[in-house]
Protein backbone atom coordinates (compact mmCIF):
# COMPACT_ATOMS: atom_id res chain seq x y z
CA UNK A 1 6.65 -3.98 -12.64
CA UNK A 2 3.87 -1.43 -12.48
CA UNK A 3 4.05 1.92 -13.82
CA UNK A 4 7.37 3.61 -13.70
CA UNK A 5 6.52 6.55 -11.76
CA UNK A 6 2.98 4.79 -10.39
CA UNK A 7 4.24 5.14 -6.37
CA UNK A 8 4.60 8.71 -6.88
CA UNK A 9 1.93 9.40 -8.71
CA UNK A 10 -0.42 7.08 -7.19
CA UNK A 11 -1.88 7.80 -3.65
CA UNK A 12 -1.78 4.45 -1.16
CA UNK A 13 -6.08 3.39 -1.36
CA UNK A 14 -7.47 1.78 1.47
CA UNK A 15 -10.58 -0.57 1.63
CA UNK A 16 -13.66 0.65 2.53
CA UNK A 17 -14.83 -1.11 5.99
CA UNK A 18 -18.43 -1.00 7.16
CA UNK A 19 -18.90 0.26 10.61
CA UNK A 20 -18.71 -2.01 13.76
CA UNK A 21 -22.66 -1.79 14.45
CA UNK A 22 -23.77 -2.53 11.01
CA UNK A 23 -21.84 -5.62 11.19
CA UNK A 24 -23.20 -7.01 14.65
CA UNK A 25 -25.94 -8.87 12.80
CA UNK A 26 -23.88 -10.88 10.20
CA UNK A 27 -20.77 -12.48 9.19
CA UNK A 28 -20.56 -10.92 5.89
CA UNK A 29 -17.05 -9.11 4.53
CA UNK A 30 -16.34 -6.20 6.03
CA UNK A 31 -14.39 -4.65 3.68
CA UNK A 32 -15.61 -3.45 0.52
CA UNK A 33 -13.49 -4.77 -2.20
CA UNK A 34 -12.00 -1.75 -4.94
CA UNK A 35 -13.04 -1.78 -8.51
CA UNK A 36 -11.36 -2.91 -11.29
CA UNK A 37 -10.06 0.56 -12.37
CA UNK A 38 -8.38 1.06 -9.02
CA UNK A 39 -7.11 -2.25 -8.35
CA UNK A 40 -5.36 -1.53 -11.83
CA UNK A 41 -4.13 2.01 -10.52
CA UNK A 42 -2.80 0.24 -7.28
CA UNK A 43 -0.83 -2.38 -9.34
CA UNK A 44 0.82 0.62 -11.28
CA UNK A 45 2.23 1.42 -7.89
CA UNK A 46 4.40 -1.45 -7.42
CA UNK A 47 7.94 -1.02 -8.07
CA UNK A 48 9.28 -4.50 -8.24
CA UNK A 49 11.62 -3.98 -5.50
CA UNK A 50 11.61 -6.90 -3.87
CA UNK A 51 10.34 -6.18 -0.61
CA UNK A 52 9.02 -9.74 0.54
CA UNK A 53 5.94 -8.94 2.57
CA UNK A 54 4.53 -7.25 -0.94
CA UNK A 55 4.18 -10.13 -2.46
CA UNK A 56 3.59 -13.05 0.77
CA UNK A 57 1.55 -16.02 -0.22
CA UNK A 58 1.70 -14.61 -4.30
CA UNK A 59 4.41 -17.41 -5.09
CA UNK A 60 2.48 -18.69 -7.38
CA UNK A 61 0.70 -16.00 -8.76
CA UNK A 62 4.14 -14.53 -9.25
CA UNK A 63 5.83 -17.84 -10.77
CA UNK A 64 2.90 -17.84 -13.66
CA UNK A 65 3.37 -14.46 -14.43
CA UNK A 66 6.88 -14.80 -15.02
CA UNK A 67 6.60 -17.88 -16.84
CA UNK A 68 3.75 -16.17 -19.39
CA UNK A 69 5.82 -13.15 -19.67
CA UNK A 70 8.77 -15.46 -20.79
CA UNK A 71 6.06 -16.98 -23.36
CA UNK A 72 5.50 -13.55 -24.73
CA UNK A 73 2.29 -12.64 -23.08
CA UNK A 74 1.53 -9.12 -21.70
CA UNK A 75 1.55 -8.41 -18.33
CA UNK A 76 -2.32 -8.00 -17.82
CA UNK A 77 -2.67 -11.14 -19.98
CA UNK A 78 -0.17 -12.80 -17.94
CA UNK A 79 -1.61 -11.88 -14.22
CA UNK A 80 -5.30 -12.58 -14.99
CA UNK A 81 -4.29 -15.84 -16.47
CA UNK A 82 -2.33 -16.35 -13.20
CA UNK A 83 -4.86 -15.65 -11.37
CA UNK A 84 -7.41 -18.03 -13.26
CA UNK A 85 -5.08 -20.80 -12.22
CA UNK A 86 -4.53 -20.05 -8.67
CA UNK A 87 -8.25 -20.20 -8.29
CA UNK A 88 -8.71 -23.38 -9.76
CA UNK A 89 -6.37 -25.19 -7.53
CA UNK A 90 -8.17 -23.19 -4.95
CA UNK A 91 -10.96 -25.05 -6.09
CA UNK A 92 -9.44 -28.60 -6.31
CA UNK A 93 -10.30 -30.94 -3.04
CA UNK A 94 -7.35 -30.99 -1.09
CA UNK A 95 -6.64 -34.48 -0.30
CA UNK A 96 -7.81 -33.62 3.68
CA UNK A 97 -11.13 -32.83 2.14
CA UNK A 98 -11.63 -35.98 0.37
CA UNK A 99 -11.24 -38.07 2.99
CA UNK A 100 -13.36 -36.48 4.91
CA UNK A 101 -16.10 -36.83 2.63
């Protein structure tokens, strides 16, 4: 869980998108991706409720947090190392790939 009072006293932050003629002329991302201050200020928001479509495709993100909470790790300890090894399978070939090598 985030901060107990973090919805409330938190405002909702959306991405910054660029406008639709300055992207005519590239793929790049069109969002602009939030520091590291206010992704942490967003995460205070959640309330652990359970709502499913909070936490879609975070499986398991969510399943290596709980296990390095249950190791004794703190929870910013335990989501950056979840998030280490979420992008390193992300990273592994799938076995699709290799065979199309």
């Amino acid at each position: 869980m985030g901060k107990a009072t973090g919805f409330i006293e938190y405002v909702r932050e959306e991405e910054g998108k660029r406008k639709p003629l300055s992207r005519l002329d590239d793929w790049k991302e069109y969002t602009s991706p939030f520091s590291d201050d206010t992704l942490s200020r967003q995460g205070a928001r959640c309330m652990d409720c359970g709502t499913p479509f909070c936490h879609m495709g975070m499986e398991r993100v969510m399943e290596t947090i709980a296990t390095m909470e249950r190791s004794g790790l703190s929870n910013e300890q335990a989501l950056f190392s979840a998030f280490e090894v979420v992008a390193k399978q992300k990273e592994a070939i799938s076995p699709l790939e290799a065979v199309a090598k």
